[in-house]
C-alpha atoms as a PDB file:
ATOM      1  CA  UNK A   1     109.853  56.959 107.620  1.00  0.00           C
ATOM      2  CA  UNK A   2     107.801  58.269 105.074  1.00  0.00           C
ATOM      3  CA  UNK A   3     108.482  58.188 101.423  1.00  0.00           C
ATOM      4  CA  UNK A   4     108.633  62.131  99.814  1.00  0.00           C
ATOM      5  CA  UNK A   5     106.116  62.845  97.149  1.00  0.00           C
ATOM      6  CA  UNK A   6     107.366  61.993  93.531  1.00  0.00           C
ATOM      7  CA  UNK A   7     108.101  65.162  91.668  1.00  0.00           C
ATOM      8  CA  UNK A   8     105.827  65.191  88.749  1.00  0.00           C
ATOM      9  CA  UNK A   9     105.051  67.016  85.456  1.00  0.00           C
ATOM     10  CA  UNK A  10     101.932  68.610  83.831  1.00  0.00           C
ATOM     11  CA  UNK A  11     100.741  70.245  81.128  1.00  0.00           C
ATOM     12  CA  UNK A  12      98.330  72.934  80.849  1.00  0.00           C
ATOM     13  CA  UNK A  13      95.783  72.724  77.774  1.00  0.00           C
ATOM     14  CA  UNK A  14      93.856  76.553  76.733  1.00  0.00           C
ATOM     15  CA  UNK A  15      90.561  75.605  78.406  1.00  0.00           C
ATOM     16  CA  UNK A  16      92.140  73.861  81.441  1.00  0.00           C
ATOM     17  CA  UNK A  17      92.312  77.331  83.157  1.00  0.00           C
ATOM     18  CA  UNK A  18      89.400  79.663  82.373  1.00  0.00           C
ATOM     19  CA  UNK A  19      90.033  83.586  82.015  1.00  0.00           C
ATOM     20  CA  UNK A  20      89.330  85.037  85.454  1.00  0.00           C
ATOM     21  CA  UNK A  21      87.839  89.283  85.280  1.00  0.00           C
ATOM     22  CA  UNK A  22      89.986  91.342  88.125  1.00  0.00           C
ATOM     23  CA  UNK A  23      87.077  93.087  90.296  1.00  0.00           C
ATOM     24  CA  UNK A  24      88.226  96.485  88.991  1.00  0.00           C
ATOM     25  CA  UNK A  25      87.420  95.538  85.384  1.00  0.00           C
ATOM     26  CA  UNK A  26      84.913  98.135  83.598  1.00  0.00           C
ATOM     27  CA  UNK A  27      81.722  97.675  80.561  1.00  0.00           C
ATOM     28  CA  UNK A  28      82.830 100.194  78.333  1.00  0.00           C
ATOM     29  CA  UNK A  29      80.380 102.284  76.163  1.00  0.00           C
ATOM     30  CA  UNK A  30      81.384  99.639  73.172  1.00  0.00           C
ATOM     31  CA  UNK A  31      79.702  97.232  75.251  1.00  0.00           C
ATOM     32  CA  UNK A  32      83.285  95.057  75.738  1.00  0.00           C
ATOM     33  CA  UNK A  33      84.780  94.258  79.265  1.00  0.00           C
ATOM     34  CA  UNK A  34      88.183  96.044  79.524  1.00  0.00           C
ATOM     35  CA  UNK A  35      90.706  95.576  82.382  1.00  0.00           C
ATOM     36  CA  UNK A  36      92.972  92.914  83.577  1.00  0.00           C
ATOM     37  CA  UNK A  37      92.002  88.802  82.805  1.00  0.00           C
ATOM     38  CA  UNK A  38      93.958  86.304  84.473  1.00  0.00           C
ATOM     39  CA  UNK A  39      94.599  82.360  84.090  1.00  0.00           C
ATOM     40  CA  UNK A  40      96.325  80.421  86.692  1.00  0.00           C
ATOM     41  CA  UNK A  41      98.274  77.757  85.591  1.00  0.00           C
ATOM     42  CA  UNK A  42      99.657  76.661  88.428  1.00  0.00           C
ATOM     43  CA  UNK A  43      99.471  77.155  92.254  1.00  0.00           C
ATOM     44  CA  UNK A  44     101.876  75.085  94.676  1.00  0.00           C
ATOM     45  CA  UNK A  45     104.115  75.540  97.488  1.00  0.00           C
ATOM     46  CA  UNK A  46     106.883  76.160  95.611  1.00  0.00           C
ATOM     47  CA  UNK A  47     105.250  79.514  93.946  1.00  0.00           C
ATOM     48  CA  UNK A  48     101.969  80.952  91.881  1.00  0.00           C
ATOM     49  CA  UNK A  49     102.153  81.227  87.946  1.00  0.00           C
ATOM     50  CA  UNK A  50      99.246  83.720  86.447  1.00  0.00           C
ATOM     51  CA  UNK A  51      99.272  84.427  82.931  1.00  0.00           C
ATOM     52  CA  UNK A  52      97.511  88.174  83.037  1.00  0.00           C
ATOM     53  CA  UNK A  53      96.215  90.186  79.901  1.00  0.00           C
ATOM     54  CA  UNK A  54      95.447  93.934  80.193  1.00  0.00           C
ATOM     55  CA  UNK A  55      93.309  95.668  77.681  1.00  0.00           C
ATOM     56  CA  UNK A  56      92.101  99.109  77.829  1.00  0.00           C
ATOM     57  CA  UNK A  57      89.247 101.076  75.572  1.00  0.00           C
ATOM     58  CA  UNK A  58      90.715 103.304  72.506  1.00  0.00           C
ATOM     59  CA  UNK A  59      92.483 106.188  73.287  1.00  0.00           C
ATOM     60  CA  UNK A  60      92.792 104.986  77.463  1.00  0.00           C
ATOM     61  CA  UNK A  61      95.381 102.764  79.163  1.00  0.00           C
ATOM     62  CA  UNK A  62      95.655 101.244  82.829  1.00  0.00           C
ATOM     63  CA  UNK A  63      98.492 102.891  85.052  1.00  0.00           C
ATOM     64  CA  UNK A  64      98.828 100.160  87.714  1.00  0.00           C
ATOM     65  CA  UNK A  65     101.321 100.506  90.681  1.00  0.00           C
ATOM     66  CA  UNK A  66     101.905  97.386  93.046  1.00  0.00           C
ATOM     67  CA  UNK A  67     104.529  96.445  95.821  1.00  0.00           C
ATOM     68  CA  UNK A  68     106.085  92.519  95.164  1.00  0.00           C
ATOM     69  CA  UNK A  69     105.916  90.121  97.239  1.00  0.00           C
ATOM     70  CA  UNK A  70     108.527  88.808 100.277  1.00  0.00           C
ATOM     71  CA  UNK A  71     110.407  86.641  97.436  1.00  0.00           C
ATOM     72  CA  UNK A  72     109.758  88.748  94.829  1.00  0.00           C
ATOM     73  CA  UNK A  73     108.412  88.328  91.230  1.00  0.00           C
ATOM     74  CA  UNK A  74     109.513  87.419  87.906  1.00  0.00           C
ATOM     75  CA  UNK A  75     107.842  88.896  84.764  1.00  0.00           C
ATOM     76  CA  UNK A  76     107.906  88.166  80.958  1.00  0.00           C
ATOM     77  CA  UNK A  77     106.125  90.417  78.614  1.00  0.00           C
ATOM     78  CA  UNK A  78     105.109  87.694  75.934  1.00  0.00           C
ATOM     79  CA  UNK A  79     103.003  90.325  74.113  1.00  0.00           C
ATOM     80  CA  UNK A  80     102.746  94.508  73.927  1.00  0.00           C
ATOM     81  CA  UNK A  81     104.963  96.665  76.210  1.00  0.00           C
ATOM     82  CA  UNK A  82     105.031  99.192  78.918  1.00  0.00           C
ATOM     83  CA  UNK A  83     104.910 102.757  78.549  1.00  0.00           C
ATOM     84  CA  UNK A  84     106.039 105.743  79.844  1.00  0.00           C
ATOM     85  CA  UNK A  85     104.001 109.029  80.458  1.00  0.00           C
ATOM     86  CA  UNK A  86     104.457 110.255  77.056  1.00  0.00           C
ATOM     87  CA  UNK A  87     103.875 106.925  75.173  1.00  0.00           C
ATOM     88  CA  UNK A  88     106.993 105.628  74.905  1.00  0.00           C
ATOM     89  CA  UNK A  89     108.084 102.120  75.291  1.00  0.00           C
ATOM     90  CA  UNK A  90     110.414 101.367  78.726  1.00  0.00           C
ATOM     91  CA  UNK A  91     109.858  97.898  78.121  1.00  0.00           C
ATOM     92  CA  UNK A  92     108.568  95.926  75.264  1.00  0.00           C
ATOM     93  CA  UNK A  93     107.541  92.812  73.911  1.00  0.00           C
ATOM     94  CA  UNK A  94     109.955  89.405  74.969  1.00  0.00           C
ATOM     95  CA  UNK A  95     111.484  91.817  78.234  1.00  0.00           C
ATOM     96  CA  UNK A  96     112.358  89.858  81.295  1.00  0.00           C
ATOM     97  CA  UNK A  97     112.172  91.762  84.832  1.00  0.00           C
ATOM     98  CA  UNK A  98     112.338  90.679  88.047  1.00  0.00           C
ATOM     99  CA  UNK A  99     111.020  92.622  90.855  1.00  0.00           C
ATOM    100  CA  UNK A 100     112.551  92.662  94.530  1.00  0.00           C
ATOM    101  CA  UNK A 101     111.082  91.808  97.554  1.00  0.00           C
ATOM    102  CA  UNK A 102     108.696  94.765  98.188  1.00  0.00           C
ATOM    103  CA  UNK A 103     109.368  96.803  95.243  1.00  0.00           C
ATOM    104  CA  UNK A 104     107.640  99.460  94.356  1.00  0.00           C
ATOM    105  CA  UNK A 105     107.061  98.704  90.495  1.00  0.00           C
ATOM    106  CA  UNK A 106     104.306  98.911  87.844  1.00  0.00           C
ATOM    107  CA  UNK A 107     103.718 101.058  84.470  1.00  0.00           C
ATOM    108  CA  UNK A 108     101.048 102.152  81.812  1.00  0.00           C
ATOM    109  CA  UNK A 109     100.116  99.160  79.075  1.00  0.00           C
ATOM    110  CA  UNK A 110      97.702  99.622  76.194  1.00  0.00           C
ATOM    111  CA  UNK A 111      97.263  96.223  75.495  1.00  0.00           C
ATOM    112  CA  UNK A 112      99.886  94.050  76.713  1.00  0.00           C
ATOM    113  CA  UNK A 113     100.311  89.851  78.380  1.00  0.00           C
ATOM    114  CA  UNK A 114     102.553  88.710  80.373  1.00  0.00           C
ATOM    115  CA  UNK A 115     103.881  85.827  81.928  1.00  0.00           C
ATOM    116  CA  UNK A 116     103.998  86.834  85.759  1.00  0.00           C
ATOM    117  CA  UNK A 117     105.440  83.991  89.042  1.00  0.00           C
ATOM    118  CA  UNK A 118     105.590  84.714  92.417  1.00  0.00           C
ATOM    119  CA  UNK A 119     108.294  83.557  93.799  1.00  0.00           C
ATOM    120  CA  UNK A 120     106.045  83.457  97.394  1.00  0.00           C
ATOM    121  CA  UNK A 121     103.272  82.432  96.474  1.00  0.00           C
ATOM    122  CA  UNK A 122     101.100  85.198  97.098  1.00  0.00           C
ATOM    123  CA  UNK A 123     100.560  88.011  94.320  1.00  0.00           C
ATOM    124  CA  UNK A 124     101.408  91.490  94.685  1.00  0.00           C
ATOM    125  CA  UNK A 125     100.150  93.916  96.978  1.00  0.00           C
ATOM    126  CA  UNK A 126      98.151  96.632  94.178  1.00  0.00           C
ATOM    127  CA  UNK A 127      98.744 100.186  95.640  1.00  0.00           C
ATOM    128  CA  UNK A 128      96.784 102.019  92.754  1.00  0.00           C
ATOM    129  CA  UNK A 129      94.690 100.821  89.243  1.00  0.00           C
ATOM    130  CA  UNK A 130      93.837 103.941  86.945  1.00  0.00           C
ATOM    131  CA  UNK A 131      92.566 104.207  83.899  1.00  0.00           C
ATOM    132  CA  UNK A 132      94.044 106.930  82.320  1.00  0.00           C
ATOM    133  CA  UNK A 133      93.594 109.099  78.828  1.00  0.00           C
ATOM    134  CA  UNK A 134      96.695 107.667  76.396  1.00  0.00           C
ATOM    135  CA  UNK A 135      97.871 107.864  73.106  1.00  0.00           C
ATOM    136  CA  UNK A 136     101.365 105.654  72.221  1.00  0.00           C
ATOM    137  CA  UNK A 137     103.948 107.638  70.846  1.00  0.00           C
ATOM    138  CA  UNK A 138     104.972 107.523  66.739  1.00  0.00           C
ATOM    139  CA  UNK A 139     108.118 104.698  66.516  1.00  0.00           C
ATOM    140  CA  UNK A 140     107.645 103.297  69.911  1.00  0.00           C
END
């Protein structure tokens, strides 16, 4: 009979994990790279952990739509907050959701991280990325 693997424990330093571009990032005419940058912390059978970062160019903002995986997903926004089509906040900064097997989910973000795990394994399916013309409302 063979043993099972001992459980163990890491930790994850800042340049363990470099900042990985998403292919749909853009060079904006300030020169700077805008879109989504990712780290992966960790990768297993028990789930994948990506720590994701969305930035968009003054006076734009990313509307991205995506479907969750078979076991769903868990999200923390650790800094920023979601928006609605006229600027307001529908979910802000320290919000917990978790999204359904094959949920149809997403929203508009300025600037905003988060702390995303799929529950699978395997990241969402992305039905739409658009960078869109976006101003956030007074008081959000």
């Amino acid at each position: 009979m063979q043993a099972s693997p001992r459980p163990r424990s890491f930790q994850l330093h800042p340049d363990d994990s470099p900042w990985e571009p998403a292919a749909y990032n853009i060079t904006w005419e300030d020169g700077r790279e805008y879109g989504r940058f990712r780290r992966v912390p960790r990768r297993d059978a028990h789930g994948l952990t990506v720590i994701a970062r969305f930035v968009a160019p003054p006076g734009k903002a990313w509307k991205i739509m995506g479907r969750a995986p078979e076991l769903g997903e868990e999200v923390y926004i650790m800094k920023g907050a979601y928006y609605d089509t006229r600027g307001r906040v529908v979910a802000k900064e320290g919000s917990f959701m978790y999204n359904a097997p094959g949920a149809l989910h997403g929203g508009i973000s300025t600037d905003m991280t988060l702390y995303l795990h799929w529950c699978s394994g395997k990241p969402d399916e992305i039905v739409s990325v658009d960078l869109i013309d976006f101003e956030v409302a007074e008081g959000e």
